[in-house]
PDB file of N, CA and C in Angstrom:
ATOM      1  N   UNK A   1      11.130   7.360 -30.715  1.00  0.00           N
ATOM      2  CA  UNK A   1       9.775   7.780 -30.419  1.00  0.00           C
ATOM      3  C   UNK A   1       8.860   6.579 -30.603  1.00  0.00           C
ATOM      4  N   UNK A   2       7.963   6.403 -29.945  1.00  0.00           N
ATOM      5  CA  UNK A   2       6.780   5.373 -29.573  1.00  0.00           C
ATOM      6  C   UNK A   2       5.725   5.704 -31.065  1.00  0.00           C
ATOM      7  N   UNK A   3       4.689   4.423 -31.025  1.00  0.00           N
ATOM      8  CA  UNK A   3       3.963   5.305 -32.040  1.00  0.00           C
ATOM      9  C   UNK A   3       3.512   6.493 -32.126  1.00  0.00           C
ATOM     10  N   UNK A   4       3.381   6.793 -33.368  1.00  0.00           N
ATOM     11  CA  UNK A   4       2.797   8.378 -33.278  1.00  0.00           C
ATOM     12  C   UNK A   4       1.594   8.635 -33.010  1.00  0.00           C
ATOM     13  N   UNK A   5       1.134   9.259 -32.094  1.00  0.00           N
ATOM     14  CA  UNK A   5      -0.380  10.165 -32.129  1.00  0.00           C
ATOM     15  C   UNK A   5      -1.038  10.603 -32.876  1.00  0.00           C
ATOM     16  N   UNK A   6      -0.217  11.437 -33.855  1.00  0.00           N
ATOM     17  CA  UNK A   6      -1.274  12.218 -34.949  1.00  0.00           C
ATOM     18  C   UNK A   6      -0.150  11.961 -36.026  1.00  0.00           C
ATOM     19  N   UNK A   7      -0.999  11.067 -36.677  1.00  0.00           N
ATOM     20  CA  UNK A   7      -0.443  11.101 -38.429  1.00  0.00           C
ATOM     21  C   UNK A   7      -1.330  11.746 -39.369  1.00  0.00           C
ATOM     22  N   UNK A   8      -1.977  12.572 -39.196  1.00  0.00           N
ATOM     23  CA  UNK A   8      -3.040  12.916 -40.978  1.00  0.00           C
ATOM     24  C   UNK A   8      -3.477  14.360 -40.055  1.00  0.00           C
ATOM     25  N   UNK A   9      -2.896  15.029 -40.869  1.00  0.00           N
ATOM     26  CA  UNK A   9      -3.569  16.567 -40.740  1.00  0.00           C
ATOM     27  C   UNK A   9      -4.410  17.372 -41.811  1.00  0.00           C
ATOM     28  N   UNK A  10      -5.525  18.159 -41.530  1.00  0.00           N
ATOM     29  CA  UNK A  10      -6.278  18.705 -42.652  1.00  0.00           C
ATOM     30  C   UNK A  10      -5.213  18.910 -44.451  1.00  0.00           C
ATOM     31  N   UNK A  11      -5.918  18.632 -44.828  1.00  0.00           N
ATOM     32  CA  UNK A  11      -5.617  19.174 -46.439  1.00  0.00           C
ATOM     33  C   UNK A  11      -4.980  20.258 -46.725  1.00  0.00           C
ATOM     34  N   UNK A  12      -5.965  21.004 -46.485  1.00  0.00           N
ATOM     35  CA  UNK A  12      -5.529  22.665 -46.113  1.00  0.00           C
ATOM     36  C   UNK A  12      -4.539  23.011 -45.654  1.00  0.00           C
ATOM     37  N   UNK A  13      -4.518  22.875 -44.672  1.00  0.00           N
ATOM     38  CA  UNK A  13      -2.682  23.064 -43.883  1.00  0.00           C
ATOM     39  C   UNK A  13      -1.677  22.259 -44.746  1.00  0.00           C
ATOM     40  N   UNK A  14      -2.106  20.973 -44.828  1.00  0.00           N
ATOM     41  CA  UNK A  14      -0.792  20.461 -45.796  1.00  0.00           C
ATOM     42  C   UNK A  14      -1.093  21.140 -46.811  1.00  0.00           C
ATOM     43  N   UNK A  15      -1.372  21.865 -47.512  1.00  0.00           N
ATOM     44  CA  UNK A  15      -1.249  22.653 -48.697  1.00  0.00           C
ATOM     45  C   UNK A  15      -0.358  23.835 -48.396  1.00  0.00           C
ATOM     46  N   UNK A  16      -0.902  24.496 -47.383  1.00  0.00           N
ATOM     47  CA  UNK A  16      -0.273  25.574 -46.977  1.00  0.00           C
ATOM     48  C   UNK A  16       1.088  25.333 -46.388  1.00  0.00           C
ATOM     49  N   UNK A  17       1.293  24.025 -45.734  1.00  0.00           N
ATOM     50  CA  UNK A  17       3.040  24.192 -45.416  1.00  0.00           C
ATOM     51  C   UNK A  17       3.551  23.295 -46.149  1.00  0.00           C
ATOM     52  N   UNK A  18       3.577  22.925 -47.204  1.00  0.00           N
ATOM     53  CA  UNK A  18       3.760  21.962 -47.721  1.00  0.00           C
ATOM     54  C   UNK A  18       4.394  20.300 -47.826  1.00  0.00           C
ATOM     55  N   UNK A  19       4.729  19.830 -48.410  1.00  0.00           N
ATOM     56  CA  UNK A  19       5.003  18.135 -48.003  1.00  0.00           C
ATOM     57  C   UNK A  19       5.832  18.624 -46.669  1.00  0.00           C
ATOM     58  N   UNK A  20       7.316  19.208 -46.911  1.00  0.00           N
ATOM     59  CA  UNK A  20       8.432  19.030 -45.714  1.00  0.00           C
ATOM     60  C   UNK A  20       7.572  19.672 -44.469  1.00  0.00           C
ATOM     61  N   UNK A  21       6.962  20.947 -44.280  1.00  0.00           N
ATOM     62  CA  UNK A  21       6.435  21.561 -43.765  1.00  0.00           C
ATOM     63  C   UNK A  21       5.120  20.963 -42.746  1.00  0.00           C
ATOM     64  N   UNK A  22       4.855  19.833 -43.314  1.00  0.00           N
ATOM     65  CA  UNK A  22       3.887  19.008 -42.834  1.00  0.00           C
ATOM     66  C   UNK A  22       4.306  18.044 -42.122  1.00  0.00           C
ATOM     67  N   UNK A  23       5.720  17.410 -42.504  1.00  0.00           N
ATOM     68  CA  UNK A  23       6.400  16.058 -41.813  1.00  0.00           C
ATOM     69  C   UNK A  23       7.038  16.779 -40.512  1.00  0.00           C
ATOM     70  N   UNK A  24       7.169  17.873 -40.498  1.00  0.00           N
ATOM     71  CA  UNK A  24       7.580  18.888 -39.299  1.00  0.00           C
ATOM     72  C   UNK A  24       6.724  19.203 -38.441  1.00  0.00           C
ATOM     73  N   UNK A  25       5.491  19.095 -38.931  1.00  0.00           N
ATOM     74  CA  UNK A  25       4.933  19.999 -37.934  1.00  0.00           C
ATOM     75  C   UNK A  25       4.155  18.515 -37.231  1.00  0.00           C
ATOM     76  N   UNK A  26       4.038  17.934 -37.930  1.00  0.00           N
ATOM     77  CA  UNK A  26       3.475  16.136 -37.498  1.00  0.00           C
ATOM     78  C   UNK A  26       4.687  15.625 -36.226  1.00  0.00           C
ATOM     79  N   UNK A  27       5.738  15.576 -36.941  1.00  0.00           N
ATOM     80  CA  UNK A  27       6.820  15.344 -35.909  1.00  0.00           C
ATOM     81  C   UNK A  27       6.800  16.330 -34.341  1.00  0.00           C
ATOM     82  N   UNK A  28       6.477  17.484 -35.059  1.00  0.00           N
ATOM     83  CA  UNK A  28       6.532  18.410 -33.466  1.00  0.00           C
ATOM     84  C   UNK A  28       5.252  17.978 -32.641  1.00  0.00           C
ATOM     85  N   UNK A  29       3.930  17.860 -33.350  1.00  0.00           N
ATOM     86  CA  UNK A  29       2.814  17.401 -32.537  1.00  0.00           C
ATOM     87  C   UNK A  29       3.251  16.047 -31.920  1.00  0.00           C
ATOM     88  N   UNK A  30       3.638  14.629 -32.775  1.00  0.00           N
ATOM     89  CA  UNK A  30       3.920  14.084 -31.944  1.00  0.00           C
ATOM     90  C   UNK A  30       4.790  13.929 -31.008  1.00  0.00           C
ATOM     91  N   UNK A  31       5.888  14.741 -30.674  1.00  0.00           N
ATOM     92  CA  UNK A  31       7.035  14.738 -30.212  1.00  0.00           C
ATOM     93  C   UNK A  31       6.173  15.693 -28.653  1.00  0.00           C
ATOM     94  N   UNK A  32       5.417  16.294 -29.143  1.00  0.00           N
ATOM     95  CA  UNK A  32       5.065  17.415 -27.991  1.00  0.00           C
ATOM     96  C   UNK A  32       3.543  16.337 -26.858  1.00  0.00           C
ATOM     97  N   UNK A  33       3.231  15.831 -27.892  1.00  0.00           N
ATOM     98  CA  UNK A  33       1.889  14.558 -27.402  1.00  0.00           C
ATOM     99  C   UNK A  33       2.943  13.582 -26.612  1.00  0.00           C
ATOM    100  N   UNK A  34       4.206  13.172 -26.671  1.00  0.00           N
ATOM    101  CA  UNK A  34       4.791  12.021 -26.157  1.00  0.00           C
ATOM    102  C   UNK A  34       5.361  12.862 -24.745  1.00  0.00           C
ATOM    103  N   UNK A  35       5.799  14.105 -25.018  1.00  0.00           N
ATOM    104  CA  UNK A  35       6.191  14.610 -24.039  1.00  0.00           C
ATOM    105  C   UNK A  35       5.591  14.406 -22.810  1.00  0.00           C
ATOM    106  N   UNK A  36       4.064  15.264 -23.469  1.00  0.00           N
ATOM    107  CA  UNK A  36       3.107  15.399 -22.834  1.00  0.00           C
ATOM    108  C   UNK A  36       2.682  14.301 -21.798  1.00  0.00           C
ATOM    109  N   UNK A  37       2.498  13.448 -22.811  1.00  0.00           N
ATOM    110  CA  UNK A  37       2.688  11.556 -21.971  1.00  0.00           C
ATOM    111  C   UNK A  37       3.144  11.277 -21.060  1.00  0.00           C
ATOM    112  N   UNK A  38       4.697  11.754 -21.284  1.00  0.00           N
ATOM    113  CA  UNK A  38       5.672  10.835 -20.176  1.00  0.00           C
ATOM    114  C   UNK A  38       5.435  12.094 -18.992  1.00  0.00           C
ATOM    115  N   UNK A  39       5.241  13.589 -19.166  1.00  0.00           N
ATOM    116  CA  UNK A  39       5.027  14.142 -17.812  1.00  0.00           C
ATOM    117  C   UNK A  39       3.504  13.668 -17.222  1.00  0.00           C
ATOM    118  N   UNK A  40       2.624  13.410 -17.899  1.00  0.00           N
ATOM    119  CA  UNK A  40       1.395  13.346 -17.270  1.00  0.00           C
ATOM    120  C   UNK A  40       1.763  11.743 -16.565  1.00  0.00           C
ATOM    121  N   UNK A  41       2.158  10.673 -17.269  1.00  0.00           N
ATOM    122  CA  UNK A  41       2.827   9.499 -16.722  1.00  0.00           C
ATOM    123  C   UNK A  41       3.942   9.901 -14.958  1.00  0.00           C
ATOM    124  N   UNK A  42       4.609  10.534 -15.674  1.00  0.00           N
ATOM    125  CA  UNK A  42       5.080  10.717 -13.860  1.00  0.00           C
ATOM    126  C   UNK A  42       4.946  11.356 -13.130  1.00  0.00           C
ATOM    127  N   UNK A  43       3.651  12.114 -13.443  1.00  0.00           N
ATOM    128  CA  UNK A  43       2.757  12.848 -12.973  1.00  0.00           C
ATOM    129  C   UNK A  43       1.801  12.108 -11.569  1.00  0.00           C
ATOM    130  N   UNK A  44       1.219  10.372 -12.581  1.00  0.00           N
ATOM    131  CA  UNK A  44       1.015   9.800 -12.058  1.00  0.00           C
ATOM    132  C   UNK A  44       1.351   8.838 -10.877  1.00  0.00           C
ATOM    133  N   UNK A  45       2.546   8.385 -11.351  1.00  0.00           N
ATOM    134  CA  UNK A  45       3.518   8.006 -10.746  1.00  0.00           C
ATOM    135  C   UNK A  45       3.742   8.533  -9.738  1.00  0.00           C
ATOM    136  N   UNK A  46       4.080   9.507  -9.472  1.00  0.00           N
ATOM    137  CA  UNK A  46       4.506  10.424  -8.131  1.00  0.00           C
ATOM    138  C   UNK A  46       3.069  10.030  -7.300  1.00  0.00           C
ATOM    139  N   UNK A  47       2.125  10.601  -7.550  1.00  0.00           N
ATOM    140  CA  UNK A  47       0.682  10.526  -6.710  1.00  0.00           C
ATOM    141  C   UNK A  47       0.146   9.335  -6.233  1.00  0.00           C
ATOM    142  N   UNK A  48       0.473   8.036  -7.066  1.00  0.00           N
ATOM    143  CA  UNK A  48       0.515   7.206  -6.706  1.00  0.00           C
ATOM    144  C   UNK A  48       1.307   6.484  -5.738  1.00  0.00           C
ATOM    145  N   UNK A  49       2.525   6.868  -5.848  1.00  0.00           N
ATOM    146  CA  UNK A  49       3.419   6.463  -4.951  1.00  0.00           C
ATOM    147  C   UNK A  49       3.441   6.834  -3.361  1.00  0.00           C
ATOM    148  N   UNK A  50       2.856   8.367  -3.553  1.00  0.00           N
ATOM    149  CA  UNK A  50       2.367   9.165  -2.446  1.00  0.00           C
ATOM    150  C   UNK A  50       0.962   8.642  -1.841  1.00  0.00           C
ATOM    151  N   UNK A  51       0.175   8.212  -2.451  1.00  0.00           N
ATOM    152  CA  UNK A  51      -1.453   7.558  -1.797  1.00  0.00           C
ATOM    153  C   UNK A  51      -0.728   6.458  -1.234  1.00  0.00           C
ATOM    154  N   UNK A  52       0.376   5.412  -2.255  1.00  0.00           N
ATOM    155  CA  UNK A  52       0.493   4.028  -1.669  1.00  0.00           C
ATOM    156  C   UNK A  52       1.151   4.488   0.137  1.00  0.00           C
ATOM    157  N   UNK A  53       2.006   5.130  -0.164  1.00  0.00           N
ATOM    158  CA  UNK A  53       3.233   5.289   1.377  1.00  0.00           C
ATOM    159  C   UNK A  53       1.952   5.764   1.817  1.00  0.00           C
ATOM    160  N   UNK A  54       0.909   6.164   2.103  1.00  0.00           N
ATOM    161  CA  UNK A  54       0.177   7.106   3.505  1.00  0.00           C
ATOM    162  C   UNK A  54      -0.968   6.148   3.748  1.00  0.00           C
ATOM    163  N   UNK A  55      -1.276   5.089   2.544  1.00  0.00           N
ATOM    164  CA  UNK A  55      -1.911   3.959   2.803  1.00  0.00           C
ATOM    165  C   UNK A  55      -1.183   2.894   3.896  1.00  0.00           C
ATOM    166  N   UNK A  56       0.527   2.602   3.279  1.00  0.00           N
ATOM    167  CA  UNK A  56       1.181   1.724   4.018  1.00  0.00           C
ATOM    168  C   UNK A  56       1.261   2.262   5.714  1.00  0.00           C
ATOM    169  N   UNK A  57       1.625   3.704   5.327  1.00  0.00           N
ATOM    170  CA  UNK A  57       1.325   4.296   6.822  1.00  0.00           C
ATOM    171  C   UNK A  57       0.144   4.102   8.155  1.00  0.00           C
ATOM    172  N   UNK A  58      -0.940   4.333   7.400  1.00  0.00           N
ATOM    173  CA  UNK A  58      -2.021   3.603   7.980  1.00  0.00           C
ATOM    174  C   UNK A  58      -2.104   2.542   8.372  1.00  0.00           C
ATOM    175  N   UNK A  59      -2.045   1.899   7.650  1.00  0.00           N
ATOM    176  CA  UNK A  59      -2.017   0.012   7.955  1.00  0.00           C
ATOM    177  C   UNK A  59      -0.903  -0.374   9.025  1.00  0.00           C
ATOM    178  N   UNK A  60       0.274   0.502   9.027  1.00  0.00           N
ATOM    179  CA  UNK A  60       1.550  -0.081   9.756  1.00  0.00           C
ATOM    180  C   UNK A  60       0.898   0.247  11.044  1.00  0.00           C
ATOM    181  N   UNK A  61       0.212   1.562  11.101  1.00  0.00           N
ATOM    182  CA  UNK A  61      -0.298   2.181  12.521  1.00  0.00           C
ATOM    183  C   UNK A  61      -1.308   1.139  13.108  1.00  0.00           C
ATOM    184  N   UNK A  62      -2.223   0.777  12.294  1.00  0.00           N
ATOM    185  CA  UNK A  62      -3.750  -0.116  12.572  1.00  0.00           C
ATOM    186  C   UNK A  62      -3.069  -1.895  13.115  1.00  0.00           C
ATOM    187  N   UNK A  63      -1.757  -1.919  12.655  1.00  0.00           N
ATOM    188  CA  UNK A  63      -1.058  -3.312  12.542  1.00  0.00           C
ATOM    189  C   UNK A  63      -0.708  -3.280  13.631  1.00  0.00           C
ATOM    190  N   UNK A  64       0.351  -2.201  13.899  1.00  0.00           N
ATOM    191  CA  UNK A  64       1.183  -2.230  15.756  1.00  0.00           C
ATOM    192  C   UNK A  64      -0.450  -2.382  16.523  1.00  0.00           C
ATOM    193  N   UNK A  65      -1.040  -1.121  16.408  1.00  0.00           N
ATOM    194  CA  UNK A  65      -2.169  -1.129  17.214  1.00  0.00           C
ATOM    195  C   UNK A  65      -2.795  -2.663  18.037  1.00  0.00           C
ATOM    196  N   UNK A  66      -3.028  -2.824  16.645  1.00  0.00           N
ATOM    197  CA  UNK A  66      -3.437  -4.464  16.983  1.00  0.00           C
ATOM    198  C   UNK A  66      -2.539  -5.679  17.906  1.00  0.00           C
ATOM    199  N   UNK A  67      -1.707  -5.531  17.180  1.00  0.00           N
ATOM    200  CA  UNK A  67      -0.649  -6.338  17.863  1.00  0.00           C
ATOM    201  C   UNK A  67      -0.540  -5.925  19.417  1.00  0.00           C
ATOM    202  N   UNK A  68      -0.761  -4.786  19.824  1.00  0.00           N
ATOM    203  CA  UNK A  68      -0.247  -4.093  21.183  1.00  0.00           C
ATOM    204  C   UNK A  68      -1.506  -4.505  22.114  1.00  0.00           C
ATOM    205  N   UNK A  69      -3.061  -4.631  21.343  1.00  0.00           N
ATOM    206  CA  UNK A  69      -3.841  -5.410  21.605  1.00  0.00           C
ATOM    207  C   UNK A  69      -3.796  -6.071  22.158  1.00  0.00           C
ATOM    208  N   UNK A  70      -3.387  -7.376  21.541  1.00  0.00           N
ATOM    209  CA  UNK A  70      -3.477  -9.086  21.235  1.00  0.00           C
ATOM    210  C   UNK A  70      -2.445  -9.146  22.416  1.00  0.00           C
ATOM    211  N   UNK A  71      -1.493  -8.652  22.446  1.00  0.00           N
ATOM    212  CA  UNK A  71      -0.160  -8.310  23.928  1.00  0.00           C
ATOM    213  C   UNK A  71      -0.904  -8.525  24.829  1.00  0.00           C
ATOM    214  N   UNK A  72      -1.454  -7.452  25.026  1.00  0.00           N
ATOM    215  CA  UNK A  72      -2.428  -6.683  26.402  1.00  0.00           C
ATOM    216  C   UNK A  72      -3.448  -7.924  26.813  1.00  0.00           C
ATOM    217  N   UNK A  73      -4.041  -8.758  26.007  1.00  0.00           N
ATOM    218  CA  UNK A  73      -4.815  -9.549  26.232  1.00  0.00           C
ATOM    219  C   UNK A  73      -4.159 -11.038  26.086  1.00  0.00           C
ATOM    220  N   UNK A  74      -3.218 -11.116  25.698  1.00  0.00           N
ATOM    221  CA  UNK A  74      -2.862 -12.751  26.284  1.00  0.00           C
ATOM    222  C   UNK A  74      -2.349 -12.307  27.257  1.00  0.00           C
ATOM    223  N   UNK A  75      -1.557 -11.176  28.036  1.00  0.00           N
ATOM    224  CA  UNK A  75      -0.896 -11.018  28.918  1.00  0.00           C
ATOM    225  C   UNK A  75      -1.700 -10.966  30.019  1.00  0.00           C
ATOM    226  N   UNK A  76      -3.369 -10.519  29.814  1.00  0.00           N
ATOM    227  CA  UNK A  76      -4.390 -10.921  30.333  1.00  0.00           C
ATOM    228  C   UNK A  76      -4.570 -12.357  31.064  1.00  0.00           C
ATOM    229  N   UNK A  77      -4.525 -13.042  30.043  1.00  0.00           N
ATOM    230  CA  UNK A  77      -4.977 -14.676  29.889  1.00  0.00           C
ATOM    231  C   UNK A  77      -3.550 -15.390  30.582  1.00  0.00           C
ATOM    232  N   UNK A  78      -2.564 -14.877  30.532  1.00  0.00           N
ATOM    233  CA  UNK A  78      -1.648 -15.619  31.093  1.00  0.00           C
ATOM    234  C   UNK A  78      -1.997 -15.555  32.572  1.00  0.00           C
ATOM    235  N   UNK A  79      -2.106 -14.302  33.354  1.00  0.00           N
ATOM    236  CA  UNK A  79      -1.952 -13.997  34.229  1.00  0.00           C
ATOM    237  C   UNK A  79      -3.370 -14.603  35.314  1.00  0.00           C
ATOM    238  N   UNK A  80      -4.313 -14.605  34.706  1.00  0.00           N
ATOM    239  CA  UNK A  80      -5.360 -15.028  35.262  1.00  0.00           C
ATOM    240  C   UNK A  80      -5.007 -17.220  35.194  1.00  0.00           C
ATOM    241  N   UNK A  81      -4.913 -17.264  33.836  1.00  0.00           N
ATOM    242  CA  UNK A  81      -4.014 -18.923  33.620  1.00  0.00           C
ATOM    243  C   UNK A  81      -3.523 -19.093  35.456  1.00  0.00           C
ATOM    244  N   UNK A  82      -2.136 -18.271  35.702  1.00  0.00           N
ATOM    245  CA  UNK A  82      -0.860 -18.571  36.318  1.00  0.00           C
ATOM    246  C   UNK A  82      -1.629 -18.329  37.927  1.00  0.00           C
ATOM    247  N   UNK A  83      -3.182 -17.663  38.039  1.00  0.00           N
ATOM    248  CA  UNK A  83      -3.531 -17.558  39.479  1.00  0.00           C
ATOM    249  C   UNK A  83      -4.283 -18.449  39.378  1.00  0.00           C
ATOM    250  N   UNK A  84      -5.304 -19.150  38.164  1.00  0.00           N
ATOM    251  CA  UNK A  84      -5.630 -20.386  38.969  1.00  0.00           C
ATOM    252  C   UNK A  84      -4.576 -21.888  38.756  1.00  0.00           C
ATOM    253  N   UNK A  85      -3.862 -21.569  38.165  1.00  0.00           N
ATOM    254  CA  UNK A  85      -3.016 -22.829  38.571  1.00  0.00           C
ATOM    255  C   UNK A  85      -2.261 -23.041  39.960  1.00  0.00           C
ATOM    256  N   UNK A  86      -2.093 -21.587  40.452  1.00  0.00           N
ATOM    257  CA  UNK A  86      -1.146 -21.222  41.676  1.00  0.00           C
ATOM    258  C   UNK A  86      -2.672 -21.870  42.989  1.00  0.00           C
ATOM    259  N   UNK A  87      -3.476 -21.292  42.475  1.00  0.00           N
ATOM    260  CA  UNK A  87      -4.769 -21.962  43.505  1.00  0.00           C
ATOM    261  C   UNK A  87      -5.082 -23.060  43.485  1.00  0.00           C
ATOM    262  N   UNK A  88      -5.020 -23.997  42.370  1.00  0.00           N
ATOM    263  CA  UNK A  88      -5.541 -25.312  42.003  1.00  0.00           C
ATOM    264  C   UNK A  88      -4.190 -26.007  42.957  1.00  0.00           C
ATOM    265  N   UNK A  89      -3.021 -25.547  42.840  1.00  0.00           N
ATOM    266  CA  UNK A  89      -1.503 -26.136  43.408  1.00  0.00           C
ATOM    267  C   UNK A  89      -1.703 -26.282  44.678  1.00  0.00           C
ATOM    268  N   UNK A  90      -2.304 -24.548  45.435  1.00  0.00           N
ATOM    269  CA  UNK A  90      -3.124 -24.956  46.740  1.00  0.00           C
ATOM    270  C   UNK A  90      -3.839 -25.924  47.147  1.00  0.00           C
ATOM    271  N   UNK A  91      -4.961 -25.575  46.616  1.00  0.00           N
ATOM    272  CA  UNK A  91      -5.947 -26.137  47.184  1.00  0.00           C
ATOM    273  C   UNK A  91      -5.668 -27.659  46.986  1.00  0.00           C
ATOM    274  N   UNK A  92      -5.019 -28.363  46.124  1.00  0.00           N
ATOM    275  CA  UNK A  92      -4.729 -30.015  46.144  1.00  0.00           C
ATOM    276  C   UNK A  92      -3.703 -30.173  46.904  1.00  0.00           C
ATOM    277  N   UNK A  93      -2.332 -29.278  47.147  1.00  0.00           N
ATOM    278  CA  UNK A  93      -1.980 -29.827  48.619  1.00  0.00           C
ATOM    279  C   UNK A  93      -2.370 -30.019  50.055  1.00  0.00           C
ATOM    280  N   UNK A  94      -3.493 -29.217  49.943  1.00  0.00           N
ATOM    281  CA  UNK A  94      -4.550 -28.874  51.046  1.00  0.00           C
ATOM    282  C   UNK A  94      -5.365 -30.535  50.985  1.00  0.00           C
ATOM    283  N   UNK A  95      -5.804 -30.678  49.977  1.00  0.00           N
ATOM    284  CA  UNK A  95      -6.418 -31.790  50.083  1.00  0.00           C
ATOM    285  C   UNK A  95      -5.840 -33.346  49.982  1.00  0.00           C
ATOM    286  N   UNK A  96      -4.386 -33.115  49.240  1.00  0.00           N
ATOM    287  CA  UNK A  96      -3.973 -34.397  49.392  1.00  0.00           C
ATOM    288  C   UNK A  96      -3.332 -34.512  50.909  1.00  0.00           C
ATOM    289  N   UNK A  97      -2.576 -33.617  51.551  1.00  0.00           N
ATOM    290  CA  UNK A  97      -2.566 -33.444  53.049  1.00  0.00           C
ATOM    291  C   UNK A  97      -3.611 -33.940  54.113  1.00  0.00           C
ATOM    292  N   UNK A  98      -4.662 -33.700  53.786  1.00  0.00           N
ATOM    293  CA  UNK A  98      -5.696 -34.412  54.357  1.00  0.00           C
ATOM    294  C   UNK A  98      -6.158 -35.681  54.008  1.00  0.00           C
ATOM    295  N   UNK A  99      -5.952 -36.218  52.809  1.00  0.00           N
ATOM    296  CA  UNK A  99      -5.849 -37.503  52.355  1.00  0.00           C
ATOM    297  C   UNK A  99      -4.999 -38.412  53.380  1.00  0.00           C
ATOM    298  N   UNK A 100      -3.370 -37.652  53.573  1.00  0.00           N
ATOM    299  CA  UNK A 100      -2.730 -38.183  53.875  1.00  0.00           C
ATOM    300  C   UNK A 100      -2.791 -39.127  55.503  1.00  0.00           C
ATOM    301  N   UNK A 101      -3.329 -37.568  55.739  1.00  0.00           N
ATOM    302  CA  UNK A 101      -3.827 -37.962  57.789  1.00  0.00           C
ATOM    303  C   UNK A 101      -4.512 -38.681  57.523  1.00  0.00           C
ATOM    304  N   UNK A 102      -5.724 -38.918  56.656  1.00  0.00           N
ATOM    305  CA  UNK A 102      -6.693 -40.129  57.138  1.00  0.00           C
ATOM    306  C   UNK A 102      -5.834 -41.457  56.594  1.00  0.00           C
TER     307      UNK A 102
END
């Protein structure tokens, strides 16, 4: 057992249950306080673990999202890239062709 919780109980009661009667009933409070502990502890635990996963959930969703984004828009940028290079390819054989005749 961890430290104890409750060491000193009224007078009175230790009178009434006396010395052994008192180291018993101290032992059961703390024994019932530690209990108490470790369920309220994985009590926590659980809920926490449950906020973290529906947090990670979120974020994984907001993450693809993004990413599917950033896709969509270089795939953008490529494509517009690849028509003016395909025009620039034109239009300078067009003009070095005419270079050439003169």
């Amino acid at each position: 057992m961890a430290t104890p919780m409750f060491r000193r109980i009224p007078r009175i009661l230790e009178e009434v249950l006396g010395n052994e009667g008192t180291n018993e009933f101290v032992d059961f409070i703390n024994d019932s306080f530690a209990a108490n502990k470790e369920n309220v502890m994985e009590l926590v635990f659980e809920r926490f673990e449950k906020r973290l996963s529906e947090e990670l959930n979120i974020f994984r969703a907001e993450y693809k999202a993004d990413i599917a984004e950033l896709r969509l828009e270089m795939h953008k940028l490529i494509s517009s890239q690849t028509k003016w290079m395909v025009g620039a390819i034109i239009a300078l054989t067009g003009i070095f062709s005419i270079i050439v005749k003169l």
